[in-house]
C-alpha atoms as a PDB file:
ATOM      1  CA  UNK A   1     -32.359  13.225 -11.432  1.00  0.00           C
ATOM      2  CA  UNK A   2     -31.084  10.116  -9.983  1.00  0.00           C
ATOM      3  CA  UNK A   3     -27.135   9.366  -9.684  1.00  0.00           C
ATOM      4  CA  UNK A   4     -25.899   7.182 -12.360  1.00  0.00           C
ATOM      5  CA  UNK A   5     -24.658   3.741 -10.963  1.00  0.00           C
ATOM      6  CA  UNK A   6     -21.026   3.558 -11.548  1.00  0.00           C
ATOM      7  CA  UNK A   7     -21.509   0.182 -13.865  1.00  0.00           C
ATOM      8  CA  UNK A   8     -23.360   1.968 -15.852  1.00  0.00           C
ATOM      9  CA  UNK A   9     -20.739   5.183 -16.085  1.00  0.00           C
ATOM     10  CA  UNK A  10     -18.142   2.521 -17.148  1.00  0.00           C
ATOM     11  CA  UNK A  11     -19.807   0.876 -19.450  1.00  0.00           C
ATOM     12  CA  UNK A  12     -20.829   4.628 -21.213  1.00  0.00           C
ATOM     13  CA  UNK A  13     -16.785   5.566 -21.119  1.00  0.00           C
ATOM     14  CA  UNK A  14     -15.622   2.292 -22.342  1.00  0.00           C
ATOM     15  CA  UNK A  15     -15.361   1.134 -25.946  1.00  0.00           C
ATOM     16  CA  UNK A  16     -17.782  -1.931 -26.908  1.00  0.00           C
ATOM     17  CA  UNK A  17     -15.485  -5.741 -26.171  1.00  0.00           C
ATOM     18  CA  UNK A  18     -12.593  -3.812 -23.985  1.00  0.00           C
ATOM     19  CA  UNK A  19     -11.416  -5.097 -21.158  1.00  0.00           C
ATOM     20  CA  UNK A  20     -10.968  -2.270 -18.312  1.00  0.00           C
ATOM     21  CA  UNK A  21      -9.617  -1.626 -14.913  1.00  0.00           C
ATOM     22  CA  UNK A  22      -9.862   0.826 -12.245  1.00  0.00           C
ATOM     23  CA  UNK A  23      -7.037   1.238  -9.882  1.00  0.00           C
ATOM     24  CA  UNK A  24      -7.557   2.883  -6.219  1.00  0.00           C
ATOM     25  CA  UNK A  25      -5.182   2.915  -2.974  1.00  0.00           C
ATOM     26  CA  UNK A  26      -5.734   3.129   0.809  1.00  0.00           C
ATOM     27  CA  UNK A  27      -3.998   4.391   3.502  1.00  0.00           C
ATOM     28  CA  UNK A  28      -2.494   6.627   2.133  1.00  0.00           C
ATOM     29  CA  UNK A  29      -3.272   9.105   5.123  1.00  0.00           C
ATOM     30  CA  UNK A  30      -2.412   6.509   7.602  1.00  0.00           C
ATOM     31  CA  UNK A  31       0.363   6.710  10.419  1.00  0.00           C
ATOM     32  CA  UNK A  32       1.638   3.440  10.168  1.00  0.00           C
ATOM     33  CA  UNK A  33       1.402   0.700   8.067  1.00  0.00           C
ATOM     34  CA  UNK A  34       1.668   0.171   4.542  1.00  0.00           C
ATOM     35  CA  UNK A  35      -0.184   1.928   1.793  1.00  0.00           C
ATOM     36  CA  UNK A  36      -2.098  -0.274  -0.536  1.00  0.00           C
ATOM     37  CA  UNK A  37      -3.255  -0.054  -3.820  1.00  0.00           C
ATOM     38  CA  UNK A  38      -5.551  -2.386  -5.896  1.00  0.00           C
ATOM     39  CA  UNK A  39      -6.711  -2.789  -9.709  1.00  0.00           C
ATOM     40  CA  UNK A  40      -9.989  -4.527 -10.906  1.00  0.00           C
ATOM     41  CA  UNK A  41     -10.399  -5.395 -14.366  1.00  0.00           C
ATOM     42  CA  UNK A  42     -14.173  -5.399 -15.514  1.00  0.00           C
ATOM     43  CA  UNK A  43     -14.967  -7.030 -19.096  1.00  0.00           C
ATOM     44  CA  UNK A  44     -18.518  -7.521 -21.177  1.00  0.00           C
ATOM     45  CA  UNK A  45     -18.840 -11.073 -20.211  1.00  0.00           C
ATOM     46  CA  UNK A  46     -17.974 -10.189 -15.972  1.00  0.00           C
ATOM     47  CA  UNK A  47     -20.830  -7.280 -16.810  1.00  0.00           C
ATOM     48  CA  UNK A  48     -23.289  -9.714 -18.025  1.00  0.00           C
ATOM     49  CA  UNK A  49     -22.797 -12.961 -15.343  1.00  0.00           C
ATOM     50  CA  UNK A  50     -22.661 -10.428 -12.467  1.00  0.00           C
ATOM     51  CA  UNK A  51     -23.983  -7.270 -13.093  1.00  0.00           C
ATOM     52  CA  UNK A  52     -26.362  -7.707 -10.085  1.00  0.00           C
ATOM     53  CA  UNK A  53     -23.142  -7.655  -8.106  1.00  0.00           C
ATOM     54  CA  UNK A  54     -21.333  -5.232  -9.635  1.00  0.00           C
ATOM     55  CA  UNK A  55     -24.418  -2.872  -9.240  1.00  0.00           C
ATOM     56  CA  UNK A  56     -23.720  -2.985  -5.559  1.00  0.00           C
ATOM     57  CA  UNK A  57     -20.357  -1.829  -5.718  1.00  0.00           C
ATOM     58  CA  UNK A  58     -19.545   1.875  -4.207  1.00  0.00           C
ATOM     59  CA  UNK A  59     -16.945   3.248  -2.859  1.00  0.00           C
ATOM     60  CA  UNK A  60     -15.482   1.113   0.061  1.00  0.00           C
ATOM     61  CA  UNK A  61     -15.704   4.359   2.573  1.00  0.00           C
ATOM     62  CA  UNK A  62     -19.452   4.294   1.977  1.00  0.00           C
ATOM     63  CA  UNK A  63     -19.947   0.867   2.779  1.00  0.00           C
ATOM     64  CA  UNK A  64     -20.086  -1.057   6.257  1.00  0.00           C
ATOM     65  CA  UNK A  65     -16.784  -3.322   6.940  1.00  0.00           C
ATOM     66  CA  UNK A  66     -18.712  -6.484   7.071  1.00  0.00           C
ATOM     67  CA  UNK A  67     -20.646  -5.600   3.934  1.00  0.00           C
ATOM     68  CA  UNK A  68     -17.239  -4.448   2.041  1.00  0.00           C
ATOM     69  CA  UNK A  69     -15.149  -7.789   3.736  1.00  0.00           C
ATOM     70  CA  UNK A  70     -18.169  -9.693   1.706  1.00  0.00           C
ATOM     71  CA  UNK A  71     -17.967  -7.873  -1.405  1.00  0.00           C
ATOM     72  CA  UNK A  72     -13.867  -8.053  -1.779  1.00  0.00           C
ATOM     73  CA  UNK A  73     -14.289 -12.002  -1.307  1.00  0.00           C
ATOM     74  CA  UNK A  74     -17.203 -11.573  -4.185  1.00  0.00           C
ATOM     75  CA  UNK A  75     -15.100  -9.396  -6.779  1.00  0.00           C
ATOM     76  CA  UNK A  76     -11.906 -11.671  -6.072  1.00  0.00           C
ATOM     77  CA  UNK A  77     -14.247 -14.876  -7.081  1.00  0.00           C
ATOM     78  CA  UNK A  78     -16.027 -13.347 -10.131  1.00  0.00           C
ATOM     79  CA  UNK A  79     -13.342 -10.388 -11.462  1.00  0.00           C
ATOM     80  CA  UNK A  80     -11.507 -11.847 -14.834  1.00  0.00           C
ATOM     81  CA  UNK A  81      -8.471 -10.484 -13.015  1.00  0.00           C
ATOM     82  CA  UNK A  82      -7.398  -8.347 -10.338  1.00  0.00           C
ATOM     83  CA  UNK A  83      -4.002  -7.191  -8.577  1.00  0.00           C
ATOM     84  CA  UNK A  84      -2.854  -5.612  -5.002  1.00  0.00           C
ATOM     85  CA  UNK A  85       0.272  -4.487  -4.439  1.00  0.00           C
ATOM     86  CA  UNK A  86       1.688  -3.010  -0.758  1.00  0.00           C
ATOM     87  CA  UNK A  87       4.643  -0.155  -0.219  1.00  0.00           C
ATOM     88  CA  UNK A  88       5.720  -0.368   3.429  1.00  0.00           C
ATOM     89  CA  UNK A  89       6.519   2.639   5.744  1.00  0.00           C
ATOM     90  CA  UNK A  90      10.359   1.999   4.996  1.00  0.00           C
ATOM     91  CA  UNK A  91       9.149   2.834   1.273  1.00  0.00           C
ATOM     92  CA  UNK A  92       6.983   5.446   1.768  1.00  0.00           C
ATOM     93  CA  UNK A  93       9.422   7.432   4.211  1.00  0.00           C
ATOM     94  CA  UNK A  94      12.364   7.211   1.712  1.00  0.00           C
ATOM     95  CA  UNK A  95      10.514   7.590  -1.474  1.00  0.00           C
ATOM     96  CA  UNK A  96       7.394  10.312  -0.054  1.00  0.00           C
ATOM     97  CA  UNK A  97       3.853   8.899   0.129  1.00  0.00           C
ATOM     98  CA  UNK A  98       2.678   9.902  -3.220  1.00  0.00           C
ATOM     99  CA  UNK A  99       5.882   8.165  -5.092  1.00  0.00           C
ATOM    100  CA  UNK A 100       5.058   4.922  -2.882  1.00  0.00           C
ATOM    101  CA  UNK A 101       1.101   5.082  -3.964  1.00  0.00           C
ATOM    102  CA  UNK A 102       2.193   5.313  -7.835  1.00  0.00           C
ATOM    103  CA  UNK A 103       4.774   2.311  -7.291  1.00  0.00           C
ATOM    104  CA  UNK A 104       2.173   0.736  -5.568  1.00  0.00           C
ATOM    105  CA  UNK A 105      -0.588   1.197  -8.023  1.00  0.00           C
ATOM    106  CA  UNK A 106       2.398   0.152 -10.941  1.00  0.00           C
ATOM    107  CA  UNK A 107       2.858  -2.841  -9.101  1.00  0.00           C
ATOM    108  CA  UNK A 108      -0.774  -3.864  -8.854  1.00  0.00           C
ATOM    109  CA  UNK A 109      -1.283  -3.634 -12.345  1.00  0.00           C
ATOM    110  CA  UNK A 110       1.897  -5.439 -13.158  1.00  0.00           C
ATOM    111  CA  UNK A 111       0.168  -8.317 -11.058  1.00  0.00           C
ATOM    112  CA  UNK A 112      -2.710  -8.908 -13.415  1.00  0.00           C
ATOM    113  CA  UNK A 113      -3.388 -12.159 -15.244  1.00  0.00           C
ATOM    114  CA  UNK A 114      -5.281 -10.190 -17.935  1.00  0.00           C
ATOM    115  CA  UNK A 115      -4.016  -7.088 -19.646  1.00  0.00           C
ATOM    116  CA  UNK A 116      -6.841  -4.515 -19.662  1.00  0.00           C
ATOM    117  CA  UNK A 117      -6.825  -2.052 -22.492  1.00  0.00           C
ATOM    118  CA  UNK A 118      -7.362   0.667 -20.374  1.00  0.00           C
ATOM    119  CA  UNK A 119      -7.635   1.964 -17.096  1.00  0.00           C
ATOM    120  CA  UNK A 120      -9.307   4.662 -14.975  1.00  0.00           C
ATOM    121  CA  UNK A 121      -7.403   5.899 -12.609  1.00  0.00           C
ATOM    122  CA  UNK A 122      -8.727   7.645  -9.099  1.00  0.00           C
ATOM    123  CA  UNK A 123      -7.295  10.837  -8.135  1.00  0.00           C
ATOM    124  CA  UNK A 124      -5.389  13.211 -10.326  1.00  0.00           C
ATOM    125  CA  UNK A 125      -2.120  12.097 -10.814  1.00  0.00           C
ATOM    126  CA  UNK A 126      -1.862   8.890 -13.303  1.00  0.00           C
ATOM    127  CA  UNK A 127       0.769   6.135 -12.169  1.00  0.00           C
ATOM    128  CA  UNK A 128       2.439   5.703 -15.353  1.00  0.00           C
ATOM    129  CA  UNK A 129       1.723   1.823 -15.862  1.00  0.00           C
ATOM    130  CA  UNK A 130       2.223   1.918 -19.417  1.00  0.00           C
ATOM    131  CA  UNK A 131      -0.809   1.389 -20.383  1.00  0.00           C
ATOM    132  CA  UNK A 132      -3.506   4.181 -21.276  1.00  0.00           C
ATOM    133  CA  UNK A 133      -4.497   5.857 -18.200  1.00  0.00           C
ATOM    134  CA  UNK A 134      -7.956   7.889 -17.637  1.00  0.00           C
ATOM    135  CA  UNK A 135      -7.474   9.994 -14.853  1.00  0.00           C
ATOM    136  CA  UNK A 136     -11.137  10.162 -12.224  1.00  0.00           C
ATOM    137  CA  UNK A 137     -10.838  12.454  -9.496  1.00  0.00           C
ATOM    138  CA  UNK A 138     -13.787  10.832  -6.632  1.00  0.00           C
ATOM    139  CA  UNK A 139     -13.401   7.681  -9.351  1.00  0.00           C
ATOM    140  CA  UNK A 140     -14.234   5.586  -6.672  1.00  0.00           C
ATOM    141  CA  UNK A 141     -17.690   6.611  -6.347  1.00  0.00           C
ATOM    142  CA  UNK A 142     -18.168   7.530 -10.157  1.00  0.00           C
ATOM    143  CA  UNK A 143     -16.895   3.991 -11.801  1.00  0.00           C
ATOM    144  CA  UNK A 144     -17.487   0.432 -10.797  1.00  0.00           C
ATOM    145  CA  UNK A 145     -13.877  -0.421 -11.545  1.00  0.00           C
ATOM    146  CA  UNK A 146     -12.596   1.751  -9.164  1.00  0.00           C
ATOM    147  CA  UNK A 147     -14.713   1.322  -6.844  1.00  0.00           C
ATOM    148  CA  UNK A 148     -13.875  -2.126  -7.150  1.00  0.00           C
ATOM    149  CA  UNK A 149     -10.782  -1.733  -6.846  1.00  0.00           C
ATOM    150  CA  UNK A 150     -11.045   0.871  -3.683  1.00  0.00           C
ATOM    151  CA  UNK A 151     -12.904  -2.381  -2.180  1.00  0.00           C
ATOM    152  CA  UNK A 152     -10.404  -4.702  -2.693  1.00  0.00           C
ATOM    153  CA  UNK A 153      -7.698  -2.309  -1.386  1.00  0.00           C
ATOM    154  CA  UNK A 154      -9.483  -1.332   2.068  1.00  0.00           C
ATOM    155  CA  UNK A 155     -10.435  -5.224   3.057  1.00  0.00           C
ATOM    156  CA  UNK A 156      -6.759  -6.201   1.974  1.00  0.00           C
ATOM    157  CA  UNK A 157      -5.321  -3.206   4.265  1.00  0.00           C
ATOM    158  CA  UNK A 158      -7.747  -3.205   7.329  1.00  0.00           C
ATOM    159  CA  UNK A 159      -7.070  -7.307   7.388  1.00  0.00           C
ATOM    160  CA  UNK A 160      -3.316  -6.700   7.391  1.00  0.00           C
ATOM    161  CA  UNK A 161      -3.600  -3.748  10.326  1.00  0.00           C
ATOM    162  CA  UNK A 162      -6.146  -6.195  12.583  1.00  0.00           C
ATOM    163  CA  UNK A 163      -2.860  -8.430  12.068  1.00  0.00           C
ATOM    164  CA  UNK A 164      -0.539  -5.921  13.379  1.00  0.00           C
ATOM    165  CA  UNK A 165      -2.173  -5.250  16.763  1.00  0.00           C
ATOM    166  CA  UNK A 166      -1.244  -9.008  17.208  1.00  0.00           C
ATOM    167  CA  UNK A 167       1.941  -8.048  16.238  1.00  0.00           C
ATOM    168  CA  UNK A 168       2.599  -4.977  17.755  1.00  0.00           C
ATOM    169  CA  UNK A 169      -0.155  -5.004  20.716  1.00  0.00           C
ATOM    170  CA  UNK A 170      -1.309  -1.699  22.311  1.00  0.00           C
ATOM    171  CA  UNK A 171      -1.391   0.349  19.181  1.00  0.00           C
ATOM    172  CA  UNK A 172      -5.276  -0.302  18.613  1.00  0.00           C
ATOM    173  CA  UNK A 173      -4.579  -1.241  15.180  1.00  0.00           C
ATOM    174  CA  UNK A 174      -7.563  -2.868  14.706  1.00  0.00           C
ATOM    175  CA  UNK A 175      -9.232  -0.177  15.689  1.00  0.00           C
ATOM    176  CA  UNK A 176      -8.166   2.832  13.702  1.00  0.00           C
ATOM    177  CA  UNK A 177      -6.245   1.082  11.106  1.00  0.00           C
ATOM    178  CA  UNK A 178      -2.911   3.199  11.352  1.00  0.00           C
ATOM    179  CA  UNK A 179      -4.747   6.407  11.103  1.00  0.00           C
ATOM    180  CA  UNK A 180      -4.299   9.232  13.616  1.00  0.00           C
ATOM    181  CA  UNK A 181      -7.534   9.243  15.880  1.00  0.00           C
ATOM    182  CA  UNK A 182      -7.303  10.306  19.653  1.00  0.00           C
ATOM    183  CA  UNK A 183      -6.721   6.823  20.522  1.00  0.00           C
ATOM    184  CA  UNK A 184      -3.673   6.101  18.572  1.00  0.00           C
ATOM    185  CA  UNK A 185      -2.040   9.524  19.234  1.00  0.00           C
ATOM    186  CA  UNK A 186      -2.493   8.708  22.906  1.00  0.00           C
ATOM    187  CA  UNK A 187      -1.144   5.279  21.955  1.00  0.00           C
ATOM    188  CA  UNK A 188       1.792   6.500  20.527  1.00  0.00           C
ATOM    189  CA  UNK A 189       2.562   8.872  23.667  1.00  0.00           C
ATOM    190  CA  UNK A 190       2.680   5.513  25.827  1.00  0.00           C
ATOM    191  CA  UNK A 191       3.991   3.694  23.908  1.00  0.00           C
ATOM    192  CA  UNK A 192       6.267   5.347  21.186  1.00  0.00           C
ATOM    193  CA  UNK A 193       6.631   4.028  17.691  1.00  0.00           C
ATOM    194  CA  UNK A 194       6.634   0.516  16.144  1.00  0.00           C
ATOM    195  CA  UNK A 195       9.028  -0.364  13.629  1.00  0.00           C
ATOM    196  CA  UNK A 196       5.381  -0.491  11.458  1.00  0.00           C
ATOM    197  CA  UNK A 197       5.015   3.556  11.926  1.00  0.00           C
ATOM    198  CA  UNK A 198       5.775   5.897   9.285  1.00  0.00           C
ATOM    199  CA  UNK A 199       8.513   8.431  10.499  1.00  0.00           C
ATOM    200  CA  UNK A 200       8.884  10.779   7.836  1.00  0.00           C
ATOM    201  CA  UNK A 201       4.914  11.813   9.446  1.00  0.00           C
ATOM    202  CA  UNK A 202       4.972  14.854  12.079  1.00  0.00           C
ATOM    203  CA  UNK A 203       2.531  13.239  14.699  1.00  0.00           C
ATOM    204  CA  UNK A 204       4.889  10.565  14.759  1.00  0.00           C
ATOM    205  CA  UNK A 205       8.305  11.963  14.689  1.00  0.00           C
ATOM    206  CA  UNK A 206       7.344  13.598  17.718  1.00  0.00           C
ATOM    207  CA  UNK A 207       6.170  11.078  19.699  1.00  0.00           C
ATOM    208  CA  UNK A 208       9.427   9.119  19.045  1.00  0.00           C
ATOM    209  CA  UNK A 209      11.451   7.249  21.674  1.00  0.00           C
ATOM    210  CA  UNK A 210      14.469   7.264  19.837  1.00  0.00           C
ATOM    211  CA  UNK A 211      17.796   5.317  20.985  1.00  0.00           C
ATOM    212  CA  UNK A 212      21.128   6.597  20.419  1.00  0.00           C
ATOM    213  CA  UNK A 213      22.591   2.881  21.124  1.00  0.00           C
ATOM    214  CA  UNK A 214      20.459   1.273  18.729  1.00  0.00           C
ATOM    215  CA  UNK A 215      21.775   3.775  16.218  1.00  0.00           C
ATOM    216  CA  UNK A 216      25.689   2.531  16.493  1.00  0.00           C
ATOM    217  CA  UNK A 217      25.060  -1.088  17.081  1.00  0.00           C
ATOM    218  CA  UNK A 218      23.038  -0.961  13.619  1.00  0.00           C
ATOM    219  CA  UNK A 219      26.205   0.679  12.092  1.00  0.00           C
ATOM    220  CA  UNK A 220      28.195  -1.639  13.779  1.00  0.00           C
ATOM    221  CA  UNK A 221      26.185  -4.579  12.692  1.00  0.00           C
ATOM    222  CA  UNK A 222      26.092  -3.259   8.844  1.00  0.00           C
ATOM    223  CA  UNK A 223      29.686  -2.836   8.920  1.00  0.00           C
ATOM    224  CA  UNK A 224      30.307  -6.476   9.900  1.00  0.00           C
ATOM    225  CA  UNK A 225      28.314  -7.446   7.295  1.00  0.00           C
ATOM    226  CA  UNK A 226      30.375 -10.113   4.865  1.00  0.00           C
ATOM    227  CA  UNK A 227      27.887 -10.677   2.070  1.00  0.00           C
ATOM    228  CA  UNK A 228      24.883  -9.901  -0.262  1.00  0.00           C
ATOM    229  CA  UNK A 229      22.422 -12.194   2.133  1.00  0.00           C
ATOM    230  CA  UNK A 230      23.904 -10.932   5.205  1.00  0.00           C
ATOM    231  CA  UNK A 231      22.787  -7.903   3.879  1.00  0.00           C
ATOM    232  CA  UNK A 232      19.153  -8.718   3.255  1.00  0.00           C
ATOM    233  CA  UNK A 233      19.255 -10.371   6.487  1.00  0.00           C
ATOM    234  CA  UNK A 234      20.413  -7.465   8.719  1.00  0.00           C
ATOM    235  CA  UNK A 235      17.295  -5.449   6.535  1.00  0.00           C
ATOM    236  CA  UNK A 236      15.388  -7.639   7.701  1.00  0.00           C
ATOM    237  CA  UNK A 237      15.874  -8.730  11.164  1.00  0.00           C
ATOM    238  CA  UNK A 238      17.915  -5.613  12.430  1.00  0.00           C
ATOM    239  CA  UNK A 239      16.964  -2.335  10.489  1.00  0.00           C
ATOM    240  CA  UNK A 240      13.135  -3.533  10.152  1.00  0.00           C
ATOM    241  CA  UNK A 241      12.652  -4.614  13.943  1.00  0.00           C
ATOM    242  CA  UNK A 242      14.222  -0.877  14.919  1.00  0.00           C
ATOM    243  CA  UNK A 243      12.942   1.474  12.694  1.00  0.00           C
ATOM    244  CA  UNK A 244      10.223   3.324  14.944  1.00  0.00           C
ATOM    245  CA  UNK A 245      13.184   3.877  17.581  1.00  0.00           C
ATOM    246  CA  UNK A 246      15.332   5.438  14.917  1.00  0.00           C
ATOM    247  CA  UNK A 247      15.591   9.123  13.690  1.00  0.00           C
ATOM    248  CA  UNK A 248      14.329   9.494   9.843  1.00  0.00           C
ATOM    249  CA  UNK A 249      18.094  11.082   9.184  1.00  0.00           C
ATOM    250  CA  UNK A 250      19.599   7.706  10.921  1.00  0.00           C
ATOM    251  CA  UNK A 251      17.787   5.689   8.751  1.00  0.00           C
ATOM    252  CA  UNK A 252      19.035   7.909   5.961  1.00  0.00           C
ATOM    253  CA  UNK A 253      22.757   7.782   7.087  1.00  0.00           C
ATOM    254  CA  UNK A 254      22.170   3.915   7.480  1.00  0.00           C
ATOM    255  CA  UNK A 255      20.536   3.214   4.226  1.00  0.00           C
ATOM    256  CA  UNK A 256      23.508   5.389   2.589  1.00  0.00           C
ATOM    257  CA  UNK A 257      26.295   3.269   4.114  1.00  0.00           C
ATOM    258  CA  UNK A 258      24.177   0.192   3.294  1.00  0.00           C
ATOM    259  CA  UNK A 259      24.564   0.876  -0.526  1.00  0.00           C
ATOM    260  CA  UNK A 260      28.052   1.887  -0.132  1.00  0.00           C
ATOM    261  CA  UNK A 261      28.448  -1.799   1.169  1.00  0.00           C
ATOM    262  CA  UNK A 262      26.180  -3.442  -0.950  1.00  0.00           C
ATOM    263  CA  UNK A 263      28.187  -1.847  -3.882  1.00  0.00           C
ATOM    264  CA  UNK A 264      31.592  -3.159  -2.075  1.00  0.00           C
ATOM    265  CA  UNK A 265      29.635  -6.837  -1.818  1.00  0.00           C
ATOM    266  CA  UNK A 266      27.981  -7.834  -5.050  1.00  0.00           C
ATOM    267  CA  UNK A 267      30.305  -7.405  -7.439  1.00  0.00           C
ATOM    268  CA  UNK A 268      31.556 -11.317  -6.842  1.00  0.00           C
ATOM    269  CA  UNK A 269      28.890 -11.865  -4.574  1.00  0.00           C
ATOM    270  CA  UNK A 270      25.895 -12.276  -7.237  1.00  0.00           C
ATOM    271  CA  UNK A 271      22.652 -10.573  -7.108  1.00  0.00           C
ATOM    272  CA  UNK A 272      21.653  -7.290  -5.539  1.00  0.00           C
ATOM    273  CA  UNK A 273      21.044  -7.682  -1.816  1.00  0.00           C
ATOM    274  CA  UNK A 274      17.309  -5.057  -2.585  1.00  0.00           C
ATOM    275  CA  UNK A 275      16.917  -1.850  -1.104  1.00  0.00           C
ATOM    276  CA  UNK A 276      17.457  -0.371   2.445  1.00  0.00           C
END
C-alpha cells in the first residue's frame, strides 16, 4: 500500500472551507545560530490553483537544498499566508531551547495575514498560540502544511547561517549550518566561540575562550549607562558583540544587573529598554 501524500492527509483531517496551518521549526539542534520556526496556512482555493505544487511538498530534510530553496520561493508566492519568526542564541540560552522554539512558533503564527482555524502542530508539545492546536509527531512528513512550513523554516535558516560565515568567517557556517559536525567542533577549537554560538550547549561551553576583562568592562559599561536607549544600545553593540567570550553565569549576573538598571531607568525615562 502506497504512502498517502501529505495533501491528501490534510485535506482528510480538515473540515470542508477551513483554512489551516502547519507550524514546524529548525535548528533546534544547532550550535549556534538562531532557531527558526515557520507556519503555512493551506485553504480549498490554494488546494485547487496549486495542488500540483503542493503535491511535491515533503519534509525539507528529504529534499535537496536547491530543490527546497525553489519550493520556499514557490509556497511564499502561492500560500494565502504564511509567518517565520527567529529566537536568537541570547534567547534560547536564557529561556532553554524548547521555551525559545514555542515562542518562536507563537510568534510565527502571530505574523499571519490570515487567521487559520486550526493548526497542526509537529512534534509533541503544542505552542499555545491560542488557537486550536493538533499535535503531529513526524508532521512534517505526514501533512502538507507542515511540511510546508518545515520548508519555509530550513531555506529561511540555512540563508541566514550562509550569511554568518560572512559575518563571522572560519566557522564553516555555510557548511554545517550551526550544527556540530567534525568540522565545526574543530572550528570551534581554533577559533573559540562567536557571539552567534549558543553557550548554554556543552560542546560549546567547553571550547570557550572566555575573558575575564571583557567581563568587568561590560559591568562597567552597564553601570555607566544613563538611559532606556543607552540601554538597548549597550545590548546591542556591547553584550551582543561579546557573548561567545563570556561565561553563561556572566551573562546571567549581567542580564540581572541590567534589569536592576533598567528598572532604576524607565520609570521617567519612557518605554522598556527589551530584554537582556
Amino acid at each position: 500500500m502506497s504512502p498517502v501524500n501529505p495533501l491528501d492527509w490534510d485535506l482528510g483531517n480538515v473540515p470542508p472551507g477551513v483554512a489551516w496551518g502547519g507550524v514546524d521549526e529548525a535548528g533546534r539542534g544547532a550550535w549556534a545560530g538562531p532557531v527558526v520556526a515557520a507556519c503555512a496556512v493551506l485553504d480549498a482555493e490554494t488546494v485547487r490553483k496549486w495542488g500540483h505544487v503542493l503535491r511535491s511538498v515533503r519534509d525539507s530534510k528529504k529534499l535537496k537544498p536547491e530543490r527546497r530553496e525553489v519550493l520556499a520561493a514557490e509556497l511564499k508566492a502561492l500560500l494565502p499566508a504564511y509567518g517565520i519568526a527567529e529566537m536568537d542564541p541570547m534567547a534560547i540560552d536564557r529561556e532553554n531551547i524548547l521555551e525559545a522554539t514555542m515562542m518562536a512558533m507563537r510568534q510565527a503564527v502571530a505574523e499571519l495575514s490570515l487567521r487559520p482555524r486550526m493548526l497542526f502542530i509537529d512534534g509533541d508539545k503544542g505552542p499555545r498560540t491560542g488557537l486550536p492546536e493538533r499535535l503531529v509527531v513526524d508532521g512534517d512528513a505526514l501533512s502538507c502544511a507542515v511540511g510546508a512550513a518545515s520548508i519555509l523554516a530550513k531555506a529561511h535558516r540555512d540563508a541566514l547561517m550562509v550569511r554568518m560565515e560572512a559575518a563571522h568567517p572560519g566557522y564553516g557556517f555555510d557548511r554545517h549550518k550551526g550544527y556540530g559536525t567534525a568540522l565545526h567542533q574543530e572550528r570551534l577549537r581554533d577559533l573559540g566561540a562567536s557571539s552567534i554560538h549558543r553557550i548554554s550547549y556543552a560542546p560549546v561551553a567547553g571550547l570557550q575562550r572566555v575573558d575575564e576583562d571583557l567581563r568587568e568592562a561590560l559591568h562597567q559599561s552597564l553601570a555607566r549607562c544613563a538611559s532606556v536607549d543607552e540601554l538597548r544600545a549597550w545590548v546591542e553593540l556591547e553584550l551582543r558583540p561579546a557573548y561567545g567570550r563570556l561565561k553563561l553565569v556572566w551573562v546571567e549576573t549581567l542580564r540581572r544587573r541590567y534589569a536592576d538598571r533598567l528598572a532604576l531607568l524607565a520609570g521617567g525615562d519612557g518605554p522598556s529598554g527589551g530584554e537582556a
